[in-house]
N, C-alpha and C. Protein backbone atom coordinates (compact mmCIF):
# COMPACT_ATOMS: atom_id res chain seq x y z
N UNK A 1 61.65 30.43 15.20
CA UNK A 1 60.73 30.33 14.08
C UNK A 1 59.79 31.53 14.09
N UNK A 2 59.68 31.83 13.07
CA UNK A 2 58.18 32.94 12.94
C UNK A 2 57.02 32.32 12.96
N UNK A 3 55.81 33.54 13.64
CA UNK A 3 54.61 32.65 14.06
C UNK A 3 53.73 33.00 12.48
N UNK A 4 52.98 32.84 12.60
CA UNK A 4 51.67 33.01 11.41
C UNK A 4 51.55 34.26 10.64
N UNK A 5 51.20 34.73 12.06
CA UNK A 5 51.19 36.33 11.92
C UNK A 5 52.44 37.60 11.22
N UNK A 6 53.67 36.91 11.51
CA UNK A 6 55.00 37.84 10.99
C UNK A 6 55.76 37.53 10.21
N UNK A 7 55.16 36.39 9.22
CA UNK A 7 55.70 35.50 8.53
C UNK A 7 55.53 36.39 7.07
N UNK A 8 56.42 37.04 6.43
CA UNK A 8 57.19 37.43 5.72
C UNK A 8 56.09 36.99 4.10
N UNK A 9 55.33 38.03 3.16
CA UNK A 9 54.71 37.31 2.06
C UNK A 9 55.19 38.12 0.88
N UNK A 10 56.14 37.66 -0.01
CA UNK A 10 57.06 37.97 -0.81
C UNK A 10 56.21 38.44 -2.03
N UNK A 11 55.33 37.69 -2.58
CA UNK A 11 54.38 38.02 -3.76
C UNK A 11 54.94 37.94 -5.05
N UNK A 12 54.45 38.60 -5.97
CA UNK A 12 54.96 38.37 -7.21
C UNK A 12 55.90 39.62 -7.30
N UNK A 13 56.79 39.47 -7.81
CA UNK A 13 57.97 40.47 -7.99
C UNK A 13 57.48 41.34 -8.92
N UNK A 14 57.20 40.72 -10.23
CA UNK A 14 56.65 41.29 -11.63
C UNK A 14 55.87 40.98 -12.04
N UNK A 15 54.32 41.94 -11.14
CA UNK A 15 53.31 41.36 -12.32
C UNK A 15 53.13 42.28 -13.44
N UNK A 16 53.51 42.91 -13.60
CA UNK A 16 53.28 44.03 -15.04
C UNK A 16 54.26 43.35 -16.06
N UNK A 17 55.32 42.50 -15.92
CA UNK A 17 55.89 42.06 -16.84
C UNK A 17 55.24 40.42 -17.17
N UNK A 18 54.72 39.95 -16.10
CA UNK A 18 53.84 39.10 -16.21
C UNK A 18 52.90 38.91 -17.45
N UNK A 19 52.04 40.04 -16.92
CA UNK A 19 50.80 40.75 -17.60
C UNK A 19 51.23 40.62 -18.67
N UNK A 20 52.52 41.48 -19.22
CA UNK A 20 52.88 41.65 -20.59
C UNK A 20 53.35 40.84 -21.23
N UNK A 21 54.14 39.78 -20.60
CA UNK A 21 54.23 38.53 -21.75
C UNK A 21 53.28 37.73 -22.04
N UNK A 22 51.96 37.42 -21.24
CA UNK A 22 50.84 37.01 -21.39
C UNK A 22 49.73 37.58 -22.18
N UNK A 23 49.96 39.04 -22.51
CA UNK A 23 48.92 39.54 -23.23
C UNK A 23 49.95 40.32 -24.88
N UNK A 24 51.43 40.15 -25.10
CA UNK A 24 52.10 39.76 -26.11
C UNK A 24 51.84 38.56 -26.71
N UNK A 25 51.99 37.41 -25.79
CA UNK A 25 51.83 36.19 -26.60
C UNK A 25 50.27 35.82 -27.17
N UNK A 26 49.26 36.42 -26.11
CA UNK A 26 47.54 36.28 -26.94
C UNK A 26 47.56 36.90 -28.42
N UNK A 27 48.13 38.17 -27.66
CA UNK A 27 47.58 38.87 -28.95
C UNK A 27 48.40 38.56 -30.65
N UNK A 28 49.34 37.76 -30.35
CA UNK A 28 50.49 37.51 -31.49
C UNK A 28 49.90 36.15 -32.00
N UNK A 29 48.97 35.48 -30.85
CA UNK A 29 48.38 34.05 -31.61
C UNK A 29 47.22 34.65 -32.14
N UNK A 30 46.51 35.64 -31.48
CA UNK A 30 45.32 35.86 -32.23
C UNK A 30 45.82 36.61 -33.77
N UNK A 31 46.60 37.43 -33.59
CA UNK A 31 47.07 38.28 -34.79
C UNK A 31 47.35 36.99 -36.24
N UNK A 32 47.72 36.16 -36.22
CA UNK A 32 48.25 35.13 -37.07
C UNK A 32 46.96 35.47 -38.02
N UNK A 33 45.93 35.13 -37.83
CA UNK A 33 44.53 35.01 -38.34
C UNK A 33 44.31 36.20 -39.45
N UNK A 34 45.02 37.61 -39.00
CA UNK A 34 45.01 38.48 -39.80
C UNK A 34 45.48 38.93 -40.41
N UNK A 35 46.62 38.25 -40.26
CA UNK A 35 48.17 38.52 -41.18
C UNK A 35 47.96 37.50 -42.61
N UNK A 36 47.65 38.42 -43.72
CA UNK A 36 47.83 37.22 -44.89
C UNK A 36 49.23 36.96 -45.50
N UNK A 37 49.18 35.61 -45.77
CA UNK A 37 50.29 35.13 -46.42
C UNK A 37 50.86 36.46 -47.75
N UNK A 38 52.23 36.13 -47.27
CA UNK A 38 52.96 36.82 -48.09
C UNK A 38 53.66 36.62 -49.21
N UNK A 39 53.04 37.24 -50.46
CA UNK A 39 53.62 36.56 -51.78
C UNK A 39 55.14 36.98 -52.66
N UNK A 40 55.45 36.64 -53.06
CA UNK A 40 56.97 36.65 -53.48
C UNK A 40 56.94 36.17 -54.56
N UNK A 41 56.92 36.44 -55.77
CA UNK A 41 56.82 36.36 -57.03
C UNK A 41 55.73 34.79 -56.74
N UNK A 42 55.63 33.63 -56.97
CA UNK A 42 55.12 32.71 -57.25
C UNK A 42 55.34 31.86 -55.65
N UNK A 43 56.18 32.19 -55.09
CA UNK A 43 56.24 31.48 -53.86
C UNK A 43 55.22 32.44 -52.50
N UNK A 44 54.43 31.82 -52.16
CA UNK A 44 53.37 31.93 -50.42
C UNK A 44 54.33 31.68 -49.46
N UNK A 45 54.59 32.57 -48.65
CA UNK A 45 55.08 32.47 -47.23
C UNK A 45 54.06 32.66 -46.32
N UNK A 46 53.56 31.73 -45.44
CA UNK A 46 52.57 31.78 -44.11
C UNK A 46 53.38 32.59 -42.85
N UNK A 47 53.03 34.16 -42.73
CA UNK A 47 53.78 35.12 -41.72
C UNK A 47 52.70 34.29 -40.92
N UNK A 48 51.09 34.37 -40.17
CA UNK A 48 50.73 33.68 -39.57
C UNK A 48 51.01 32.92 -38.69
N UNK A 49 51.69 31.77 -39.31
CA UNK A 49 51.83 30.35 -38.87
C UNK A 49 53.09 30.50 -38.02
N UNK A 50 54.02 31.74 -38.47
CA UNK A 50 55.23 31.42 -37.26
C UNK A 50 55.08 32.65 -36.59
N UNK A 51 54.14 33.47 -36.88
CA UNK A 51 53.98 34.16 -35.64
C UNK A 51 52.90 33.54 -34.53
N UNK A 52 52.40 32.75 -34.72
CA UNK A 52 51.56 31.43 -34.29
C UNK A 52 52.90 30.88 -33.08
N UNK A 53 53.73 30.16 -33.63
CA UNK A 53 54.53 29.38 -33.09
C UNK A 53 55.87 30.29 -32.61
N UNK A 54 55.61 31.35 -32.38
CA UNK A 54 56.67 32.31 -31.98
C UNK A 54 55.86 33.30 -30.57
N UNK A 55 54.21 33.18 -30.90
CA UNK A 55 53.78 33.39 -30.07
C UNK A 55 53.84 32.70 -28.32
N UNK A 56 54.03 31.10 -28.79
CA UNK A 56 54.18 30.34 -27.60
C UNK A 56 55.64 30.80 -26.29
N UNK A 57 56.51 31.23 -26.83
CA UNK A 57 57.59 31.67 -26.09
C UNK A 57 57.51 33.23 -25.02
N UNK A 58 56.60 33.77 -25.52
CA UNK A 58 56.03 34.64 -24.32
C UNK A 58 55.16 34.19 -23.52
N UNK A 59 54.01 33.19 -23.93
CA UNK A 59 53.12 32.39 -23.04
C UNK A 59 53.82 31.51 -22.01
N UNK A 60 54.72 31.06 -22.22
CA UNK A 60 55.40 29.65 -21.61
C UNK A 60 56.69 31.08 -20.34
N UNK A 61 56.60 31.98 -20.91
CA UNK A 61 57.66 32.42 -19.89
C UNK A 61 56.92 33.62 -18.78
N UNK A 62 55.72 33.83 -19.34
CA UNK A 62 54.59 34.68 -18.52
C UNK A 62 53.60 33.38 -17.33
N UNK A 63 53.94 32.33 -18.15
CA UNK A 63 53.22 31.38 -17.50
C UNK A 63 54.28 30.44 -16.46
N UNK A 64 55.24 30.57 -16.99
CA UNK A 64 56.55 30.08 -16.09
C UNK A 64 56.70 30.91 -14.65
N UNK A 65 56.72 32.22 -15.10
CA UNK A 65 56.69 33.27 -13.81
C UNK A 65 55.49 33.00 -13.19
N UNK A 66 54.44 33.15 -13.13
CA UNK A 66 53.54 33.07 -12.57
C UNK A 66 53.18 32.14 -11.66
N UNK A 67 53.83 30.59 -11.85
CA UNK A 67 53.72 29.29 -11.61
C UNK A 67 54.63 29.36 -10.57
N UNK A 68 55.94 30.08 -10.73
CA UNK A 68 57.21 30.27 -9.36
C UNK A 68 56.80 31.32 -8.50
N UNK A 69 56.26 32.63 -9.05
CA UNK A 69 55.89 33.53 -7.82
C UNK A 69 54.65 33.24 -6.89
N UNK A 70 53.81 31.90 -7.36
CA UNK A 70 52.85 31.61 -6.85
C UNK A 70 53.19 30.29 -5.86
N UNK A 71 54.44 29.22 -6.17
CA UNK A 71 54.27 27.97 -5.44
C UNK A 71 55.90 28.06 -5.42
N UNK A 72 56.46 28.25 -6.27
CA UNK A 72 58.20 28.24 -6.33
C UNK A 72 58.60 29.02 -5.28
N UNK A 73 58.36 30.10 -5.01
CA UNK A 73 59.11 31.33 -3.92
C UNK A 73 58.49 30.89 -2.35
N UNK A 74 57.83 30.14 -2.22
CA UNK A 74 57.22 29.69 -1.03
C UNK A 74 57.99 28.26 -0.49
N UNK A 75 58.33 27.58 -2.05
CA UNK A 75 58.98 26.32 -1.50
C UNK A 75 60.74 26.66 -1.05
N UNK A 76 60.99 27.31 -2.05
CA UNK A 76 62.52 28.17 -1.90
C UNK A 76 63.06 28.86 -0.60
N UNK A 77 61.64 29.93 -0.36
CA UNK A 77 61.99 30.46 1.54
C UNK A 77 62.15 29.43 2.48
N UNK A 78 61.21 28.15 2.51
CA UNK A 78 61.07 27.21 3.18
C UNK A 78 62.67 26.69 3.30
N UNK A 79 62.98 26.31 1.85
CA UNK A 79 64.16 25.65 2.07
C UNK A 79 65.23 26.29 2.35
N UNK A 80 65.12 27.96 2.25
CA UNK A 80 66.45 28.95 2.66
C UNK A 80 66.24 29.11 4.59
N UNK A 81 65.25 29.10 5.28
CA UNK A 81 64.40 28.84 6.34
C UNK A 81 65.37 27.84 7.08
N UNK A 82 64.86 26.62 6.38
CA UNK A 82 64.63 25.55 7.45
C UNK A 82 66.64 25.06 7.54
């Protein structure tokens, strides 16, 4: 077994891609707000609202990574380990 001291700390693989799906997906929910609806002869399309809900898929996968390089890759060595 390894003692305390030589025990191997893997870290986050990618935090710059991290970073960047987390500060893609802010800035694409905040952006909604400034994007006005887009008109088409008599019909309103809300660009907004699905860049709103298109924003969530970089949050959820910047926040996914983050959640495994922090508690996932620790439980994983353990179990490649033991």
């Amino acid at each position: 077994m390894l003692n305390q001291s030589s025990k191997l700390n893997y870290g986050i693989d990618a935090p710059g891609v991290i970073r960047n799906f987390l500060l893609i997906g802010i800035v694409m929910a905040i952006g909604d707000w400034f994007i006005p609806p887009l008109s088409i002869f008599d019909t309103r399309f809300s660009v907004g609202l699905v860049l709103c809900g298109v924003s969530l898929m970089p949050i959820a996968l910047g926040i996914s990574m983050l959640v495994y390089g922090i508690w996932g890759s620790s439980m994983f060595e353990t179990e490649c380990l033991t």
